[in-house]
Protein backbone atom coordinates (compact mmCIF):
# COMPACT_ATOMS: atom_id res chain seq x y z
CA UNK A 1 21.73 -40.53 67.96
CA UNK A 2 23.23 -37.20 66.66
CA UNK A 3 23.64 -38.78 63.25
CA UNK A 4 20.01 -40.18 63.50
CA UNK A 5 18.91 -36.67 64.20
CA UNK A 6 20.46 -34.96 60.84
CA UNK A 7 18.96 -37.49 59.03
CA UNK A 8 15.13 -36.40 59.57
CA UNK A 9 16.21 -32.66 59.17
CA UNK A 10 16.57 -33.89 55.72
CA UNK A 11 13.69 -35.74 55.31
CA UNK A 12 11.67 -33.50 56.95
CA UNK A 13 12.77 -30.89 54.71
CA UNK A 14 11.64 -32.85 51.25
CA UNK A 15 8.41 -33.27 53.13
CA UNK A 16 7.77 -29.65 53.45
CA UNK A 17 8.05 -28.87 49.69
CA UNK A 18 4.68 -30.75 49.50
CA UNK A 19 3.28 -27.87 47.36
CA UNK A 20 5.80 -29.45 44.73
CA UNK A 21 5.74 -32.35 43.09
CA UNK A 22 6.08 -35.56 45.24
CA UNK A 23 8.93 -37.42 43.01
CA UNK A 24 11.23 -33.87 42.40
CA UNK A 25 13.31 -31.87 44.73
CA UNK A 26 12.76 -28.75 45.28
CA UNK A 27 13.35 -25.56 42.61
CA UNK A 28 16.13 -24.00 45.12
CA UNK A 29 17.99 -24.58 47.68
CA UNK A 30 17.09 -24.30 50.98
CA UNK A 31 18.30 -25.15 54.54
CA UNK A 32 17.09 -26.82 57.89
CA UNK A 33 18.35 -25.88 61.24
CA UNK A 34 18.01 -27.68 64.67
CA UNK A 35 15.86 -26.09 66.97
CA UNK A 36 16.44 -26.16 71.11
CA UNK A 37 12.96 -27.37 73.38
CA UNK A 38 11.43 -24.27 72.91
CA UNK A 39 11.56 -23.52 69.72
CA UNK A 40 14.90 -21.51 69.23
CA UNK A 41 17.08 -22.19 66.30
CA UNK A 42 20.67 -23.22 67.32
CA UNK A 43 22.68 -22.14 64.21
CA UNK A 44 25.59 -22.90 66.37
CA UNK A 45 25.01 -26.89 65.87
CA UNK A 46 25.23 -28.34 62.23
CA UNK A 47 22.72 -28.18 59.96
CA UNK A 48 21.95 -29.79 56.37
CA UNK A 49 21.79 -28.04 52.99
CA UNK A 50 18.62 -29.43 50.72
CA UNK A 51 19.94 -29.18 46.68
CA UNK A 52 17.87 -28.65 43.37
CA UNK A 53 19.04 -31.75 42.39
CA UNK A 54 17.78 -33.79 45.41
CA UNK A 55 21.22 -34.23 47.11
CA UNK A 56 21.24 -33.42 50.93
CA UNK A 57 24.59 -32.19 52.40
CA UNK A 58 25.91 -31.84 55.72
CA UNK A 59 26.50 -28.01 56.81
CA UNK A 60 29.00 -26.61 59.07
CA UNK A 61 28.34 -23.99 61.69
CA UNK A 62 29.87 -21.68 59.77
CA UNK A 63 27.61 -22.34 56.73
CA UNK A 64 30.06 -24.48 54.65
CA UNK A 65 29.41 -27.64 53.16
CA UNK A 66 30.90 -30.56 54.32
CA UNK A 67 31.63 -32.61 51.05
CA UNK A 68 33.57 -35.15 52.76
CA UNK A 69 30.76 -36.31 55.21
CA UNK A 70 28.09 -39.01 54.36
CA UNK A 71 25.13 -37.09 53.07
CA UNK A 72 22.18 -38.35 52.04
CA UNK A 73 19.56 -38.29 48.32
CA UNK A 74 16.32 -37.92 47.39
CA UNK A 75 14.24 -40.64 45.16
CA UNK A 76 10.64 -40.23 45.29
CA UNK A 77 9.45 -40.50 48.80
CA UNK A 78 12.44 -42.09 50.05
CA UNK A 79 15.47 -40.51 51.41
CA UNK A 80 18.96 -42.49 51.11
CA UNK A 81 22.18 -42.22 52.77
CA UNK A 82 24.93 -41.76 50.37
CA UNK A 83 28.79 -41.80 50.90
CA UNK A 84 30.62 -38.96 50.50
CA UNK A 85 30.85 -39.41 46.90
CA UNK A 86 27.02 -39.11 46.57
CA UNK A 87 26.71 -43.19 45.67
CA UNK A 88 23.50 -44.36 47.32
CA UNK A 89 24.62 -46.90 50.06
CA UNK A 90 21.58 -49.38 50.00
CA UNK A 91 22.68 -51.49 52.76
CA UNK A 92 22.26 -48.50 55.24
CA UNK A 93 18.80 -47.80 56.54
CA UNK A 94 16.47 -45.33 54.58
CA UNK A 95 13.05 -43.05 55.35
CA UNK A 96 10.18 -42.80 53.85
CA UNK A 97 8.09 -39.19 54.22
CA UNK A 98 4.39 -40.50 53.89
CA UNK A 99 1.99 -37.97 52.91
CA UNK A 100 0.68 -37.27 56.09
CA UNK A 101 4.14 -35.88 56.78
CA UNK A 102 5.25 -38.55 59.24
CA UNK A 103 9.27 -39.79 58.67
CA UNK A 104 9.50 -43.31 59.15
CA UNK A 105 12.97 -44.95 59.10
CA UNK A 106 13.31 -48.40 57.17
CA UNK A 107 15.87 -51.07 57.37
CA UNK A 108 18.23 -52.14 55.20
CA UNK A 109 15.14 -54.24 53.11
CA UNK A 110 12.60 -51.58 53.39
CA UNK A 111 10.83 -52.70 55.75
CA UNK A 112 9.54 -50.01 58.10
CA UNK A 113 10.82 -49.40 61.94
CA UNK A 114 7.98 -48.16 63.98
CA UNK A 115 10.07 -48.86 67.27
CA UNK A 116 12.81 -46.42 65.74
CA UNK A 117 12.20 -42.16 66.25
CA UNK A 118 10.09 -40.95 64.07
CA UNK A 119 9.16 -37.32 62.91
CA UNK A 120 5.97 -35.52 62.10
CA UNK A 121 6.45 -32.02 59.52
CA UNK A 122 3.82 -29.26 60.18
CA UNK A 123 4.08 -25.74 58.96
CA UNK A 124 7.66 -25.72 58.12
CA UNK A 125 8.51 -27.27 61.47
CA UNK A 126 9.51 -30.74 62.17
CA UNK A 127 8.66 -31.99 65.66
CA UNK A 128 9.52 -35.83 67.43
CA UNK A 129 6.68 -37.80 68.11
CA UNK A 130 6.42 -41.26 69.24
CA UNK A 131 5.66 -44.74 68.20
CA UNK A 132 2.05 -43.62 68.14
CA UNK A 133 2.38 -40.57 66.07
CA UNK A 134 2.09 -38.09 68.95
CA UNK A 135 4.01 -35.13 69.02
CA UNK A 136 6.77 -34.76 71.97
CA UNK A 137 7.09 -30.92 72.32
CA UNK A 138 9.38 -31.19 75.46
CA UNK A 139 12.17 -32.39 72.97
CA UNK A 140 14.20 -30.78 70.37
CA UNK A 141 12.95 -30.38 66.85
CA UNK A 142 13.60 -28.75 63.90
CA UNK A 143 12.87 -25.67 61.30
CA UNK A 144 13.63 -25.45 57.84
CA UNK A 145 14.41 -21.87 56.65
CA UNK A 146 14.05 -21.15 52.49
């Protein structure tokens, strides 16, 4: 569930570079931090580090990257998880950031999981919402920081 939970930090961060183009990262780095129920970020949890060239690492506490962990890349409007060596790993499941700004996570065939959590970005905040697409704002969420 953790895991699950880093992974649409980094989604919802290529989301919020909408005023971008769709298919590029974006032009600098820039960083998204979990956020408690009410809104507070909690820099002392990981975070995830969003790179020019579309790569998405794991971040320490402490604000180091953690090379050696899975991380996760960029193509188009999908997000993949990649091994620590930055090789896509295909056979793990992906998300897709529609243009609405919902996060949707696929299976291994790209097919998409609607039962699965899903994510809505708004205003440089990314909040849970459920199956229906309606925002949960008694959980945790998420705010990505430029």
């Amino acid at each position: 569930m953790k895991y699950l939970a880093i992974v649409a930090l980094a989604l919802a961060a290529m989301s919020a570079s909408a005023d971008e183009p769709k298919t590029a990262a974006p032009a600098k780095p820039f960083s998204v931090y979990q956020t408690d129920v009410y809104g507070h970020i909690q820099y002392n949890k990981p975070s995830l580090l969003v790179q020019p060239d579309g790569r998405i690492l794991q971040v320490d506490p402490y604000g180091h990257p953690q090379y050696q962990k899975p991380g996760f890349q960029v193509k188009g409007d999908k997000v993949y998880q990649t091994d620590p060596y930055g090789r896509i790993r295909y056979n793990q499941p992906s998300y897709t950031v529609q243009p609405t700004g919902r996060i949707v996570q696929n299976d291994p065939y790209g097919n998409p999981q609607y039962q699965k959590p899903q994510y809505l970005v708004k205003d440089g905040k990314v909040y849970p919402t459920d199956a229906y697409g309606h925002v949960q704002y008694n959980k945790p969420g998420f705010v990505i920081k430029k």
